[in-house]
Protein backbone atom coordinates (compact mmCIF):
# COMPACT_ATOMS: atom_id res chain seq x y z
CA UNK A 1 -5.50 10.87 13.35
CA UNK A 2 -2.22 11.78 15.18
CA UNK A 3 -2.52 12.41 18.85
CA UNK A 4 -0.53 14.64 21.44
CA UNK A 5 1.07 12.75 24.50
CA UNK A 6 -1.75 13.62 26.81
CA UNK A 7 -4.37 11.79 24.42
CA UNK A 8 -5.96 15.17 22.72
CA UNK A 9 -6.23 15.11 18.86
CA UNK A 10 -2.65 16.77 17.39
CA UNK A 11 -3.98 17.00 13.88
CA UNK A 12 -6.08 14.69 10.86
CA UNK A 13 -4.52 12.61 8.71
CA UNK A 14 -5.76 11.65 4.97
CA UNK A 15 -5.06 10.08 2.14
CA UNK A 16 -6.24 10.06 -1.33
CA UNK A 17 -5.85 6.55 -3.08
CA UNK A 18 -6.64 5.97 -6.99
CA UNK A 19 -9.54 3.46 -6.71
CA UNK A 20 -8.05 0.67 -8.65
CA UNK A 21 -11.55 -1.52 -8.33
CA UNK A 22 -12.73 0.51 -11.27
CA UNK A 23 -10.11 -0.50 -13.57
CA UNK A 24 -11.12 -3.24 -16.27
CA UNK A 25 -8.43 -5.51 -17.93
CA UNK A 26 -7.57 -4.73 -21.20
CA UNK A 27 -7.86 -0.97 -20.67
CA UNK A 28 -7.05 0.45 -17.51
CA UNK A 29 -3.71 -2.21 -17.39
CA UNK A 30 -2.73 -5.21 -19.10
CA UNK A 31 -1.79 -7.85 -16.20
CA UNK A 32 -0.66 -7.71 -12.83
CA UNK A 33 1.57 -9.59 -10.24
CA UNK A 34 2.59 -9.74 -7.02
CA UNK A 35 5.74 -11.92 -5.96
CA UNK A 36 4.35 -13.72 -2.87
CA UNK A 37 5.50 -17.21 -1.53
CA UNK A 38 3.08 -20.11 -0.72
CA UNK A 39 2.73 -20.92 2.85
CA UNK A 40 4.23 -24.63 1.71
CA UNK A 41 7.27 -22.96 0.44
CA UNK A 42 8.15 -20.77 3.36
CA UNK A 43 7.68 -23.71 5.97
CA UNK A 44 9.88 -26.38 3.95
CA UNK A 45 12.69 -22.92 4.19
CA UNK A 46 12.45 -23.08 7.89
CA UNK A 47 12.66 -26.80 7.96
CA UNK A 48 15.76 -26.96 5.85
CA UNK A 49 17.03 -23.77 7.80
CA UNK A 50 16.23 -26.13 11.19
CA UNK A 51 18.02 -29.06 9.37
CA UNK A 52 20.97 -27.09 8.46
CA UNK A 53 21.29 -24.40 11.09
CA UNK A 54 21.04 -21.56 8.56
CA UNK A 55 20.09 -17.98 10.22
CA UNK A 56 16.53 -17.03 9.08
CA UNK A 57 16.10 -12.93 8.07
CA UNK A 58 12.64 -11.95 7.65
CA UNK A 59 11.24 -8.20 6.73
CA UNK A 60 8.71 -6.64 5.17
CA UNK A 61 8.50 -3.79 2.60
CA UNK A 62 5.38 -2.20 2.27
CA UNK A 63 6.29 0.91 0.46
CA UNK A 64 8.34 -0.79 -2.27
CA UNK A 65 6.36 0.49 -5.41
CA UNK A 66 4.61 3.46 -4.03
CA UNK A 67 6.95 6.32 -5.48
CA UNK A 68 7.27 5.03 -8.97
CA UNK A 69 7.56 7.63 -12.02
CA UNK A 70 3.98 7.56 -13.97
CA UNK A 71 4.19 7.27 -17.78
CA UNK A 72 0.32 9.19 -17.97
CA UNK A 73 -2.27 11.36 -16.14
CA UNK A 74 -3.80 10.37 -13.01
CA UNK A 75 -7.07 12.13 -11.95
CA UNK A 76 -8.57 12.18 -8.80
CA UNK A 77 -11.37 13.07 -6.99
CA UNK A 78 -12.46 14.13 -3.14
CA UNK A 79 -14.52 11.51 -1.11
CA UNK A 80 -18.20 12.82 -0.73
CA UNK A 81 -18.69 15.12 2.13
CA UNK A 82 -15.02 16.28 2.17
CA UNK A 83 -15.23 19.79 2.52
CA UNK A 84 -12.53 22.55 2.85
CA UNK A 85 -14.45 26.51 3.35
CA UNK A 86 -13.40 28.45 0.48
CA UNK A 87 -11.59 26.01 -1.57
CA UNK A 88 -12.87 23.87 -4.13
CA UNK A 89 -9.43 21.46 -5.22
CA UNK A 90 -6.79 20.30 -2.44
């Protein structure tokens, strides 16, 4: 929901998302990974970093993959009770 500057509703927001829960291994993908550190690693960084007086950059990317080129089909459907008067597809 995105609001005016007095506090009244400006417009509604959605998304669609593929639901990835219904995938199965083997058919929907083949593996998966995600590059994330263990908390043991990132503290013994900051202690060298305190040790050696390196500068310490931290950021986050949370849209890195979402805009990737798909090599197949993707279908989709509307959540139950979204309705638009006279239209049937978004």
């Amino acid at each position: 929901t995105k609001y005016k500057s007095d506090g009244t509703i400006d417009k509604y927001k959605a998304r669609l998302v593929a639901k990835g829960y219904a995938q199965q291994e083997g058919i929907d993908y083949e593996e998966t990974f995600a590059p994330i550190a263990k908390i043991k690693t990132i503290m013994m960084i900051f202690a060298l970093a305190t040790q050696f007086g390196w500068k310490v950059h931290q950021m986050d990317v949370k849209s890195a993959f979402l805009n990737g080129d798909l090599q197949e089909e993707v279908y989709m459907t509307q959540p139950e009770g979204y309705v638009i008067p006279r239209k049937e597809m978004m």
